[in-house]
PDB file of N, CA and C in Angstrom:
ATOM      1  N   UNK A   1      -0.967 -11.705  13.189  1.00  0.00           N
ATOM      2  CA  UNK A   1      -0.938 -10.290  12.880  1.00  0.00           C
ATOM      3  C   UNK A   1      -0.165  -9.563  13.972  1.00  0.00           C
ATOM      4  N   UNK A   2       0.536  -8.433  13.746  1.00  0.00           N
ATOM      5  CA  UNK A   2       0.930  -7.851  14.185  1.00  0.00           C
ATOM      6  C   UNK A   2       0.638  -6.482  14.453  1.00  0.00           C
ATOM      7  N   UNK A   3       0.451  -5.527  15.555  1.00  0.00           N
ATOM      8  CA  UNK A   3       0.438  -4.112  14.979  1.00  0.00           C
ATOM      9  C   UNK A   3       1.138  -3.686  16.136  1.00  0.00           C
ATOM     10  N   UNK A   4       1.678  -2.252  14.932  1.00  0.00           N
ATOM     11  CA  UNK A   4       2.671  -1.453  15.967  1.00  0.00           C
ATOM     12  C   UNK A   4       2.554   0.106  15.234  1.00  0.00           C
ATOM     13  N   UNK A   5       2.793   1.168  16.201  1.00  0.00           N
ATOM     14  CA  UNK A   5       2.561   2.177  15.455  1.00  0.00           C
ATOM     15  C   UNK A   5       3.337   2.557  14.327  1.00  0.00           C
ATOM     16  N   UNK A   6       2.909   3.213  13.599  1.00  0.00           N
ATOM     17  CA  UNK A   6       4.168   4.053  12.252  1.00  0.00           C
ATOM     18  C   UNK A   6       4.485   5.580  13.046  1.00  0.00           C
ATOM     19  N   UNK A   7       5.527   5.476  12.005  1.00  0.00           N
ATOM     20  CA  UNK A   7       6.453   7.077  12.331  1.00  0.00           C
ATOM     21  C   UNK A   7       5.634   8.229  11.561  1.00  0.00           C
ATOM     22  N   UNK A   8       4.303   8.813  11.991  1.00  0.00           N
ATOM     23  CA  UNK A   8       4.177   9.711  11.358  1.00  0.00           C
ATOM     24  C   UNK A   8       3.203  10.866  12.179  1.00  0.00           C
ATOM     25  N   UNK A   9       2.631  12.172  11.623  1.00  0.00           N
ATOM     26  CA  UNK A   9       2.244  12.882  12.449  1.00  0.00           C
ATOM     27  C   UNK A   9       1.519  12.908  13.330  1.00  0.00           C
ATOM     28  N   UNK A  10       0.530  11.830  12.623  1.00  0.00           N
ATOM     29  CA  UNK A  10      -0.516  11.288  13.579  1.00  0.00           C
ATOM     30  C   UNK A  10       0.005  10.335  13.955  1.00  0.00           C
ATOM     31  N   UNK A  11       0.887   9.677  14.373  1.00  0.00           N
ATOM     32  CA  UNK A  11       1.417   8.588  14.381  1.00  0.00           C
ATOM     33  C   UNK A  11       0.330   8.014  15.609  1.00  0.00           C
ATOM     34  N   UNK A  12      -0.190   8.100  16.518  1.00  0.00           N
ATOM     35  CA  UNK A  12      -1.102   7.407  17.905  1.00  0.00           C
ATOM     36  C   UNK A  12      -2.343   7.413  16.958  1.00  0.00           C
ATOM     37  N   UNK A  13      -2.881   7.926  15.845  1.00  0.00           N
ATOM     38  CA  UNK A  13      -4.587   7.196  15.495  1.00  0.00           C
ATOM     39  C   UNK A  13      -3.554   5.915  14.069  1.00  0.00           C
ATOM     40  N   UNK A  14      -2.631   5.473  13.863  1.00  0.00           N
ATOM     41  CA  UNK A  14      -1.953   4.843  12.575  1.00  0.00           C
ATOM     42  C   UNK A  14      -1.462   3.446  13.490  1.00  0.00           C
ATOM     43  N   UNK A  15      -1.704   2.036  13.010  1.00  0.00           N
ATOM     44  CA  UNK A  15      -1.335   1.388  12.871  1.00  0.00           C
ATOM     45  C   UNK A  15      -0.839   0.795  11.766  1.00  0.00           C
ATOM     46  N   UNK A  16       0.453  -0.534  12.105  1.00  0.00           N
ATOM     47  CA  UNK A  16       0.724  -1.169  10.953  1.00  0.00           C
ATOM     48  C   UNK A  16       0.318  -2.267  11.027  1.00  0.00           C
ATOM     49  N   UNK A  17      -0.353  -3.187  10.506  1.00  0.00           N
ATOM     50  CA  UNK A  17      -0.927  -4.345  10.450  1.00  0.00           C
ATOM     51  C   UNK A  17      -0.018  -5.555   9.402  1.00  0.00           C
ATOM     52  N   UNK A  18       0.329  -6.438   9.903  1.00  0.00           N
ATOM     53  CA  UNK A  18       1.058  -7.437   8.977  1.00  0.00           C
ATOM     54  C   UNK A  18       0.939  -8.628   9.458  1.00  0.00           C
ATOM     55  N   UNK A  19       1.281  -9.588   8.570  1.00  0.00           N
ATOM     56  CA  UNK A  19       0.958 -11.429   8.701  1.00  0.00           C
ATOM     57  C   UNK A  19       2.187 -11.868   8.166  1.00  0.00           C
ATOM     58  N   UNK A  20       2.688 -12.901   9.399  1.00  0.00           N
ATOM     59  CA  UNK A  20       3.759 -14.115   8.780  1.00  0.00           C
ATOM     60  C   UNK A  20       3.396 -15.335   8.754  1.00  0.00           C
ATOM     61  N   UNK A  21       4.151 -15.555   7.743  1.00  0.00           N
ATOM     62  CA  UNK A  21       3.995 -17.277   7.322  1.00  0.00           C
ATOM     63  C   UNK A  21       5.283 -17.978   7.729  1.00  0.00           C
ATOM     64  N   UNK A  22       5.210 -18.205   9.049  1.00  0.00           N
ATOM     65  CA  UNK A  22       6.524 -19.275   9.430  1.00  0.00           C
ATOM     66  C   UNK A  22       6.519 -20.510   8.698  1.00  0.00           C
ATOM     67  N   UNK A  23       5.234 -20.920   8.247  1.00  0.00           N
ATOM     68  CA  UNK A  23       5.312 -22.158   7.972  1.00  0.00           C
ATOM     69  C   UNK A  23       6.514 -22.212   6.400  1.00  0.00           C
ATOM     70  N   UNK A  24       6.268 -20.990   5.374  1.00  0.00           N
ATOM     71  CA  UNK A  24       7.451 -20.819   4.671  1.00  0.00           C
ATOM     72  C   UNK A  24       8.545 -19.762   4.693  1.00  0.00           C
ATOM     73  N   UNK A  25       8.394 -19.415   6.155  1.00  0.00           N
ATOM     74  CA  UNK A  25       9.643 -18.382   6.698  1.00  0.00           C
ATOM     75  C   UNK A  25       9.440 -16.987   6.220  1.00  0.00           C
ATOM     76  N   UNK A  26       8.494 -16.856   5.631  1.00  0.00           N
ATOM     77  CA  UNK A  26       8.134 -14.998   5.508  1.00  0.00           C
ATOM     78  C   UNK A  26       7.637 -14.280   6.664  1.00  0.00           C
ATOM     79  N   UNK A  27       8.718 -13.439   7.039  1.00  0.00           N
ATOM     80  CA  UNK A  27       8.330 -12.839   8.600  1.00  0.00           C
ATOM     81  C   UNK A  27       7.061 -11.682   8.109  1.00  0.00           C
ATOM     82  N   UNK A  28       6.940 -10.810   6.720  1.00  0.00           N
ATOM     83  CA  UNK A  28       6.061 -10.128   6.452  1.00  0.00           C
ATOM     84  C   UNK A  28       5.527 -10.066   4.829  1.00  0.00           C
ATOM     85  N   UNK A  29       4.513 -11.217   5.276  1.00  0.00           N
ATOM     86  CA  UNK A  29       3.666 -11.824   3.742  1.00  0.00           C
ATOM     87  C   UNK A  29       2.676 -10.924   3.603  1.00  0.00           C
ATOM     88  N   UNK A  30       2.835 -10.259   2.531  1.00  0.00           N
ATOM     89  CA  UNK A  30       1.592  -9.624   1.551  1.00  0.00           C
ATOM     90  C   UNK A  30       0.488  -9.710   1.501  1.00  0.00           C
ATOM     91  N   UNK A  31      -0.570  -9.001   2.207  1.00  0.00           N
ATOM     92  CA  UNK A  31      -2.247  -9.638   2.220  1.00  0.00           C
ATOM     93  C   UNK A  31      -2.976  -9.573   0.641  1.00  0.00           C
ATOM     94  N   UNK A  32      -3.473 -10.777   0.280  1.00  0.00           N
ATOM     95  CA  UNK A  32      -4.385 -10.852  -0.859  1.00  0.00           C
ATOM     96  C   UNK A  32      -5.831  -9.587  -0.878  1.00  0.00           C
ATOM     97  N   UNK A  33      -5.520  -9.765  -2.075  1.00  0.00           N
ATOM     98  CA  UNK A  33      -6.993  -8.853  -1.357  1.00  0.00           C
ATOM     99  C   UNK A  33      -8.673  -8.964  -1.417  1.00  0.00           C
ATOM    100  N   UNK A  34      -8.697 -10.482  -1.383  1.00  0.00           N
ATOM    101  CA  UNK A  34      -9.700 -11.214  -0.108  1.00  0.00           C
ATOM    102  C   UNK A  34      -9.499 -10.816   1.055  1.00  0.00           C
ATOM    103  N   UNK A  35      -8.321 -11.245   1.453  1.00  0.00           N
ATOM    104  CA  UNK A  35      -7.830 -10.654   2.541  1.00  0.00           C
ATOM    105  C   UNK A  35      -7.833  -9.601   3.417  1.00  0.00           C
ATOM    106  N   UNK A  36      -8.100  -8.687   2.343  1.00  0.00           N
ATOM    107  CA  UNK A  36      -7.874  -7.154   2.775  1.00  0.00           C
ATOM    108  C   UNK A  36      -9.483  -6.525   2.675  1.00  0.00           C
ATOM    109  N   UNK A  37     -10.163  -7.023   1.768  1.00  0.00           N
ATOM    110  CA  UNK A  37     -11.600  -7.401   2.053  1.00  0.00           C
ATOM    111  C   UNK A  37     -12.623  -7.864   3.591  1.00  0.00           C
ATOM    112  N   UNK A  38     -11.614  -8.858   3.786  1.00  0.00           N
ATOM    113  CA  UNK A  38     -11.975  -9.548   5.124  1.00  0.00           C
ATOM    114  C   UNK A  38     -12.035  -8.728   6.062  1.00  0.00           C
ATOM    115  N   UNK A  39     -10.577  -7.832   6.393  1.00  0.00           N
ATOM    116  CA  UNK A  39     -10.079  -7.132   7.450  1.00  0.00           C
ATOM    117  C   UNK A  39     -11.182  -5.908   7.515  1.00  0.00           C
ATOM    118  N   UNK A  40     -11.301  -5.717   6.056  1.00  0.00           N
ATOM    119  CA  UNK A  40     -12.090  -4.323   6.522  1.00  0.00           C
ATOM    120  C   UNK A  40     -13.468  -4.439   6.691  1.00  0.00           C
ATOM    121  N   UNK A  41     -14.238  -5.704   6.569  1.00  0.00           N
ATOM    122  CA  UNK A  41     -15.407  -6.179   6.856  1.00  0.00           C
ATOM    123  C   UNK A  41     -15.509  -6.380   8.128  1.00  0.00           C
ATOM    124  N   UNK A  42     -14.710  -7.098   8.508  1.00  0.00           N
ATOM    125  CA  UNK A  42     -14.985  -7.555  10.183  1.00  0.00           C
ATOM    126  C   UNK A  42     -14.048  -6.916  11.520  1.00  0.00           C
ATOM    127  N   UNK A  43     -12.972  -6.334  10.987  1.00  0.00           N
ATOM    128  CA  UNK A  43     -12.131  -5.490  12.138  1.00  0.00           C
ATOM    129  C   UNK A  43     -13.515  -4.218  12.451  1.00  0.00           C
ATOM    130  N   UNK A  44     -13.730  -3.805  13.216  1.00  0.00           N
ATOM    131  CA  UNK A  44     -14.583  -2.675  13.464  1.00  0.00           C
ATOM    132  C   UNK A  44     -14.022  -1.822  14.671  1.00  0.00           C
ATOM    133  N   UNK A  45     -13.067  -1.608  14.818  1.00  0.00           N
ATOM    134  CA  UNK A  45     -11.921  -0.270  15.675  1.00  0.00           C
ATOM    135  C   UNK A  45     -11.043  -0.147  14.765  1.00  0.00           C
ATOM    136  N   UNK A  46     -11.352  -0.197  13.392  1.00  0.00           N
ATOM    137  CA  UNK A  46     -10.575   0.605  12.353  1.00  0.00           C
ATOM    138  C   UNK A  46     -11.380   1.550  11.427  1.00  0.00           C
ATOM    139  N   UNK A  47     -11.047   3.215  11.290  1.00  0.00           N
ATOM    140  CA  UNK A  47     -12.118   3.786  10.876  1.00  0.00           C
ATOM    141  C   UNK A  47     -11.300   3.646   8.645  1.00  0.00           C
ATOM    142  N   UNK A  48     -10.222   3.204   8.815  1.00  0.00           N
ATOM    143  CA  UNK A  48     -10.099   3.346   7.227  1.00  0.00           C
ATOM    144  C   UNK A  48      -8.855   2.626   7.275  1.00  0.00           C
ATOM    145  N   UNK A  49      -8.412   1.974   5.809  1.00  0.00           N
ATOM    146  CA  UNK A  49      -7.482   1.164   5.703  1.00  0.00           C
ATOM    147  C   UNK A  49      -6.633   1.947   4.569  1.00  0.00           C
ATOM    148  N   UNK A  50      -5.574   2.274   4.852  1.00  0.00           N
ATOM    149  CA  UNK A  50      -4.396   2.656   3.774  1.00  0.00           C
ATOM    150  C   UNK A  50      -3.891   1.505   3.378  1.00  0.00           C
ATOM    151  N   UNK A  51      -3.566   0.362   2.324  1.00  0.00           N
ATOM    152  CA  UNK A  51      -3.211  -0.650   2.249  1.00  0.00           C
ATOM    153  C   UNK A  51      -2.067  -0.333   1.466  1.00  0.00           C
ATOM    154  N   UNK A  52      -1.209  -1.007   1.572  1.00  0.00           N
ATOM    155  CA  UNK A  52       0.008  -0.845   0.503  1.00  0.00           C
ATOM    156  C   UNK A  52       1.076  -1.683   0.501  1.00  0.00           C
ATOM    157  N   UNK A  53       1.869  -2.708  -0.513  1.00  0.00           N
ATOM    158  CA  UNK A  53       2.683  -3.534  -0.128  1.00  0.00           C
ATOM    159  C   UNK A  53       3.751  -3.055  -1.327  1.00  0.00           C
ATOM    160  N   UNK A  54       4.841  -3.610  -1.220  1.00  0.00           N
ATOM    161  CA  UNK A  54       6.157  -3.223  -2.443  1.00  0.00           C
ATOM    162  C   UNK A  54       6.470  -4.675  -3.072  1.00  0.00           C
ATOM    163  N   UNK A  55       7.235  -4.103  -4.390  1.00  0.00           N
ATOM    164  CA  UNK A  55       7.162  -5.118  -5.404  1.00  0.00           C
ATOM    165  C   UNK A  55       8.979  -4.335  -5.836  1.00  0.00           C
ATOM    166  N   UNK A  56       9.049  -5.254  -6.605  1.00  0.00           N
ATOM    167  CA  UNK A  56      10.378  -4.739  -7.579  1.00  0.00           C
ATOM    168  C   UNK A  56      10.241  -5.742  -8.686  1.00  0.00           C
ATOM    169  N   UNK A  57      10.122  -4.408  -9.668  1.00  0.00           N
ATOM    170  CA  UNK A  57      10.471  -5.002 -11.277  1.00  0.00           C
ATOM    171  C   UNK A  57      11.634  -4.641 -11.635  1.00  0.00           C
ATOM    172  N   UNK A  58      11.698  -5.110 -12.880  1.00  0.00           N
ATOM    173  CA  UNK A  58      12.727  -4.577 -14.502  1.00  0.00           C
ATOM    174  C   UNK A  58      12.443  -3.463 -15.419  1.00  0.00           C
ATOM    175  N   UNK A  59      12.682  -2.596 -15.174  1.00  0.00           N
ATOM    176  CA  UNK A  59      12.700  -1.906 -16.790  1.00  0.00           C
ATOM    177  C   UNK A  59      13.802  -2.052 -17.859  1.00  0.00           C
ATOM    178  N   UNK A  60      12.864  -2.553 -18.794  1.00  0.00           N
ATOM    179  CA  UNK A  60      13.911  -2.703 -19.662  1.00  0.00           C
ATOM    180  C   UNK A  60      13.328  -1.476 -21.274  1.00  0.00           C
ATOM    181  N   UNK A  61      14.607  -1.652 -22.002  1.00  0.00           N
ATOM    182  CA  UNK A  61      14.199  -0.723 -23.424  1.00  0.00           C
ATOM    183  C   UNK A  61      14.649   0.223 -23.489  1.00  0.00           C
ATOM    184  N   UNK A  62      15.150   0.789 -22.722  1.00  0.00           N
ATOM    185  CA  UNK A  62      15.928   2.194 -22.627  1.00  0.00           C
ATOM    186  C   UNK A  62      17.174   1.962 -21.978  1.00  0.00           C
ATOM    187  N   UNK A  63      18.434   1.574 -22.351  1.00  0.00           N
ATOM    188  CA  UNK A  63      19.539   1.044 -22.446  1.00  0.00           C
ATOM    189  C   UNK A  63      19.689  -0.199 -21.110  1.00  0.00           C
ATOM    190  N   UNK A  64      20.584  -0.599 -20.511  1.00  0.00           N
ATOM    191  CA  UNK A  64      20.606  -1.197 -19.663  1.00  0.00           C
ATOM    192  C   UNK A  64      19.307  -1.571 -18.669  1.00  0.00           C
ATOM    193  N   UNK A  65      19.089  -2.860 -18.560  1.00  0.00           N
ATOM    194  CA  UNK A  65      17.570  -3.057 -17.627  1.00  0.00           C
ATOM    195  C   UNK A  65      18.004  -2.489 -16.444  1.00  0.00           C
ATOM    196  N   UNK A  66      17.517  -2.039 -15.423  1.00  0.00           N
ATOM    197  CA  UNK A  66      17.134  -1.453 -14.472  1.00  0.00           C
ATOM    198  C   UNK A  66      16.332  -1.994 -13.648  1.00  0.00           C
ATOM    199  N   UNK A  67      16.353  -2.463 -12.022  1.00  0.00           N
ATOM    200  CA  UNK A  67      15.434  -2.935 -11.155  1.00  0.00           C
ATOM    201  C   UNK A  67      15.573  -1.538 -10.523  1.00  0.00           C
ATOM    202  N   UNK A  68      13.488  -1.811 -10.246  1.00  0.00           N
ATOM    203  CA  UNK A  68      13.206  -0.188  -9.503  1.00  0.00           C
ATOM    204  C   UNK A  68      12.227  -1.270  -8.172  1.00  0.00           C
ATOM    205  N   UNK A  69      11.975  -0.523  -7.545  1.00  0.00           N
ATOM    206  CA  UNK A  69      11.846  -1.005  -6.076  1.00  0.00           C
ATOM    207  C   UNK A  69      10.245  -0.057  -6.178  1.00  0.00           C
ATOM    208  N   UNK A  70       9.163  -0.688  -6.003  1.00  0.00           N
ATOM    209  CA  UNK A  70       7.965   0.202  -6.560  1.00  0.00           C
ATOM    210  C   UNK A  70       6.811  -0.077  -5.205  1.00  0.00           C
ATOM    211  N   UNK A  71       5.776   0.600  -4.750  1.00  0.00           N
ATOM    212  CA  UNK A  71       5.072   0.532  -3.328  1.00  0.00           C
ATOM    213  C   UNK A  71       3.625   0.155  -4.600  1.00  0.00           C
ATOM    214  N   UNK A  72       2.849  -0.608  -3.860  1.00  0.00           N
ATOM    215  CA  UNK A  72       1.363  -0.359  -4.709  1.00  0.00           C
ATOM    216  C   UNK A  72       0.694  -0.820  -3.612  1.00  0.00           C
ATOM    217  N   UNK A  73      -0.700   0.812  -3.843  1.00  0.00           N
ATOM    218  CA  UNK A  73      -1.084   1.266  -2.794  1.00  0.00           C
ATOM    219  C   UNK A  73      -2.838   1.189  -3.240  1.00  0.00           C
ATOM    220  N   UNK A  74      -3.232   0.893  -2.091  1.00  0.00           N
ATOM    221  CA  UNK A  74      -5.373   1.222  -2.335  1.00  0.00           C
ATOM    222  C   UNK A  74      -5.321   2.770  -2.541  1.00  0.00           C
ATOM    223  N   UNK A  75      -6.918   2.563  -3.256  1.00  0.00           N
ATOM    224  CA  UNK A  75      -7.348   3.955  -3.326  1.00  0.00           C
ATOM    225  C   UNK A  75      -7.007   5.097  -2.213  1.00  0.00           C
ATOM    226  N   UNK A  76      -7.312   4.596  -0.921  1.00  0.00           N
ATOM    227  CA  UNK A  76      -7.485   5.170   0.112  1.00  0.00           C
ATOM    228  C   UNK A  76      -6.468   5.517   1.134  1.00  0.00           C
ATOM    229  N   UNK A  77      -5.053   5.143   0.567  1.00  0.00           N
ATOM    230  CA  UNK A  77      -3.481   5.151   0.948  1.00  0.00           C
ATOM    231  C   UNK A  77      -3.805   6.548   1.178  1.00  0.00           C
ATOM    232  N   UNK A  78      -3.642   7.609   0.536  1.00  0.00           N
ATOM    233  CA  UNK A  78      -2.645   8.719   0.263  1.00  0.00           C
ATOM    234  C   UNK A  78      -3.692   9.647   1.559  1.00  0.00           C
ATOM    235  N   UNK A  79      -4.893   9.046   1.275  1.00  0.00           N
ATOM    236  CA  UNK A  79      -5.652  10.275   2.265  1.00  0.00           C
ATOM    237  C   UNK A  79      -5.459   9.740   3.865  1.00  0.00           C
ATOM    238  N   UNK A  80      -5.496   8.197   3.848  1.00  0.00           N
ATOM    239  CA  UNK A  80      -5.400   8.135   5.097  1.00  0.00           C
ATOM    240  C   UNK A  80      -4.122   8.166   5.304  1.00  0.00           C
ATOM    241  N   UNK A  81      -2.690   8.513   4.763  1.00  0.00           N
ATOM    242  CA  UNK A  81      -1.728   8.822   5.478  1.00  0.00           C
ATOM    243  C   UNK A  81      -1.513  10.371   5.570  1.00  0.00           C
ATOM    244  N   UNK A  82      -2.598  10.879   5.212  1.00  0.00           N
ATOM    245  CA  UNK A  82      -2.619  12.471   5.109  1.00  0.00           C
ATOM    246  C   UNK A  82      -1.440  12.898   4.119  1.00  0.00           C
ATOM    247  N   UNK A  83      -1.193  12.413   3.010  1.00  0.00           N
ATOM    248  CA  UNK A  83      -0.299  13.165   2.195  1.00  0.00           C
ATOM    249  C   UNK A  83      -0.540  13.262   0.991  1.00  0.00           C
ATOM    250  N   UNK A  84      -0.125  14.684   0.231  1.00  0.00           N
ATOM    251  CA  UNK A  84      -0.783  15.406  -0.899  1.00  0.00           C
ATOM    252  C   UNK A  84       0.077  15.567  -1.472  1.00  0.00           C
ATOM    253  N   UNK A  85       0.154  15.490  -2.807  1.00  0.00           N
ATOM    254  CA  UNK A  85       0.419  15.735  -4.201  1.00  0.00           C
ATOM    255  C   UNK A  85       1.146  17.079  -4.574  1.00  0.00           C
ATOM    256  N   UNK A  86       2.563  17.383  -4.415  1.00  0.00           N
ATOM    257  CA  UNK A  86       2.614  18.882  -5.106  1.00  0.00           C
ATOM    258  C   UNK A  86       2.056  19.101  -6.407  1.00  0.00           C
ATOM    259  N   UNK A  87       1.967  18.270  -7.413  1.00  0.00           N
ATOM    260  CA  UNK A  87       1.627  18.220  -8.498  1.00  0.00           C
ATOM    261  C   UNK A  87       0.432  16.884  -9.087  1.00  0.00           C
ATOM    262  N   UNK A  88      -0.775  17.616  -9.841  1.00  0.00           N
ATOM    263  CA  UNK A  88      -1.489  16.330  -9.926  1.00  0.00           C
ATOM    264  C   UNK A  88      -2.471  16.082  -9.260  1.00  0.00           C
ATOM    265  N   UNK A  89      -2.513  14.519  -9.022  1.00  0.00           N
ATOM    266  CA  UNK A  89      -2.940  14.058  -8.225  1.00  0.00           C
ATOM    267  C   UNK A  89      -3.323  12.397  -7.516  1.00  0.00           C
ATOM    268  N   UNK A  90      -3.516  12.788  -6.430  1.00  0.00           N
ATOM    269  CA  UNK A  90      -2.995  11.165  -6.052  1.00  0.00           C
ATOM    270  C   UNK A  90      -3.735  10.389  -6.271  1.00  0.00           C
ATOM    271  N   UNK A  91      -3.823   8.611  -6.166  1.00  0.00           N
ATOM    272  CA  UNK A  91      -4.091   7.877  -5.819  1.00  0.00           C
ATOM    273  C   UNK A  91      -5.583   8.277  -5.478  1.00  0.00           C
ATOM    274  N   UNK A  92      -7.225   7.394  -5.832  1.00  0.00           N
ATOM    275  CA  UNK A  92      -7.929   7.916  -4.777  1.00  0.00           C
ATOM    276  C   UNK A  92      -9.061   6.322  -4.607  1.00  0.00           C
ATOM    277  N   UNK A  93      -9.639   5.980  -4.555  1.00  0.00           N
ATOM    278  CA  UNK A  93     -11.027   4.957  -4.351  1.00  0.00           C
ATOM    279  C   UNK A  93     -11.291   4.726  -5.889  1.00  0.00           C
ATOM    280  N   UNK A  94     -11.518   5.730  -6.611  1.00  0.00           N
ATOM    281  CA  UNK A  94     -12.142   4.855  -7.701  1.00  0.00           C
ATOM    282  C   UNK A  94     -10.974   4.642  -8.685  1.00  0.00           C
ATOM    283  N   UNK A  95      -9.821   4.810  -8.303  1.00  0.00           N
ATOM    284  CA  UNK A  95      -8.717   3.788  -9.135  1.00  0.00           C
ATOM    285  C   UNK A  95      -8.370   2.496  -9.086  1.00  0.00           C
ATOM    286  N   UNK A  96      -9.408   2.255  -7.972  1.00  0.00           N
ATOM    287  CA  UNK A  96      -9.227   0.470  -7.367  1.00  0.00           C
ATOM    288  C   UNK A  96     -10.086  -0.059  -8.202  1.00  0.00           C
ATOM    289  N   UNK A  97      -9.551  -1.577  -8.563  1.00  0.00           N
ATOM    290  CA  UNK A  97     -10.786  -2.375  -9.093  1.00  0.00           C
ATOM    291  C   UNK A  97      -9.911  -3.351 -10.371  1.00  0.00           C
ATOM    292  N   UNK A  98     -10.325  -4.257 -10.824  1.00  0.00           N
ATOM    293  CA  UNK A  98     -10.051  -4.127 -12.045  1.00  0.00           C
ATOM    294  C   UNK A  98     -10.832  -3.861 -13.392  1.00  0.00           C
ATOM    295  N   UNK A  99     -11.620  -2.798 -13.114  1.00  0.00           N
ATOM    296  CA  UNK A  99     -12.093  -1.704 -14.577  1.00  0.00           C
ATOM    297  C   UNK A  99     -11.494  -0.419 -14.628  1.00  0.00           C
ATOM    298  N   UNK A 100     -10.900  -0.344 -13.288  1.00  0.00           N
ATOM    299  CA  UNK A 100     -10.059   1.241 -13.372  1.00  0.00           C
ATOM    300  C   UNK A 100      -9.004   1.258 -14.143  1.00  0.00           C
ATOM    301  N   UNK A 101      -8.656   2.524 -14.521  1.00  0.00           N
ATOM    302  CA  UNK A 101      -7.494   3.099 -15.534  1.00  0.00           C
ATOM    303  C   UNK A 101      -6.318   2.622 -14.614  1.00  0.00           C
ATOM    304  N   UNK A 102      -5.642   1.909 -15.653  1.00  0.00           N
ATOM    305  CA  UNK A 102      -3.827   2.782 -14.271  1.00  0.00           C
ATOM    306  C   UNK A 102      -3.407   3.706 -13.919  1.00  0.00           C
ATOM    307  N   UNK A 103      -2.956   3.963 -12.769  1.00  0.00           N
ATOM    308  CA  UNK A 103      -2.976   5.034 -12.172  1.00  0.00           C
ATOM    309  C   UNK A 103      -1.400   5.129 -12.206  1.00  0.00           C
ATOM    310  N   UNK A 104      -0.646   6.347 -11.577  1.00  0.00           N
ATOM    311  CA  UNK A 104       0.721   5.764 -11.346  1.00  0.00           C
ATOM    312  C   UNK A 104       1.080   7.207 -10.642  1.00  0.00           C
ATOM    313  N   UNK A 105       1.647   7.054  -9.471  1.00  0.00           N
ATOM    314  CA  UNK A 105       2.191   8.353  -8.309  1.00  0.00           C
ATOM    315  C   UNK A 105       4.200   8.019  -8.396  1.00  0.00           C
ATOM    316  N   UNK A 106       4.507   9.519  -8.981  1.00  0.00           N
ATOM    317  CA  UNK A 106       5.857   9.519  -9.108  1.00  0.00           C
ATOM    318  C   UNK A 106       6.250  10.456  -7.685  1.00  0.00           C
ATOM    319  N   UNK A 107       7.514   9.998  -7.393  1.00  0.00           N
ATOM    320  CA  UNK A 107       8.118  10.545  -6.052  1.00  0.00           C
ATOM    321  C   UNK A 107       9.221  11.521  -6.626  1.00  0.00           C
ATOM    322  N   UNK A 108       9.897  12.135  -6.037  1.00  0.00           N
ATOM    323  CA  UNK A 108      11.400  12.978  -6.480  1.00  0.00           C
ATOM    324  C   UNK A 108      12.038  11.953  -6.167  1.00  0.00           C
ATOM    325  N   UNK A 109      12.497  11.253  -5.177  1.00  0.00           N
ATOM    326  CA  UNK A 109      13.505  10.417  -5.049  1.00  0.00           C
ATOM    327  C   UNK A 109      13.445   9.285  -5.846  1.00  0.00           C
TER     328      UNK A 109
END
């Protein structure tokens, strides 16, 4: 594991936490979320976990397929990076799981 701070307002209470797998050359492998289970069970100098890793799909059906570059984030992302919704609303705890609805947070960019 690694941690180092992020670029943000609070940036001194925010770490980034990540795991490599040299053994198949991924300098920053994706925590399962057993995994992410684990961390927040037994780390105890962490008061909350924003978790979030990126993916890229296809859209296809609406003329030419399209790869979009997409973040998927825990319930608890948006509050512990302190950022709010102009419209809506974000991401929160009880969208996690698998009985929750899909959720889905659009950006301008």
């Amino acid at each position: 594991m690694l941690l180092r701070p992020l670029a943000n307002d609070d940036e001194e209470r925010l770490i980034y936490i990540r795991q490599s797998a040299p053994g198949i050359q991924v300098e920053n492998a994706a925590f399962s979320v057993p995994e992410l289970r684990d961390l927040q069970a037994t780390v105890k100098g962490i008061s909350a976990f924003g978790d979030f890793s990126v993916i890229e799909f296809t859209i296809v059906g609406l003329g030419e397929p399209r790869v979009v570059r997409s973040g998927v984030v825990g319930g608890s992302f948006f509050e512990v990076m302190g950022l709010r919704p102009i419209r809506g609303r974000a991401i929160e705890p009880r969208d996690d799981g698998p009985q929750a609805a899909g959720a889905v947070v659009l950006t301008h960019r």
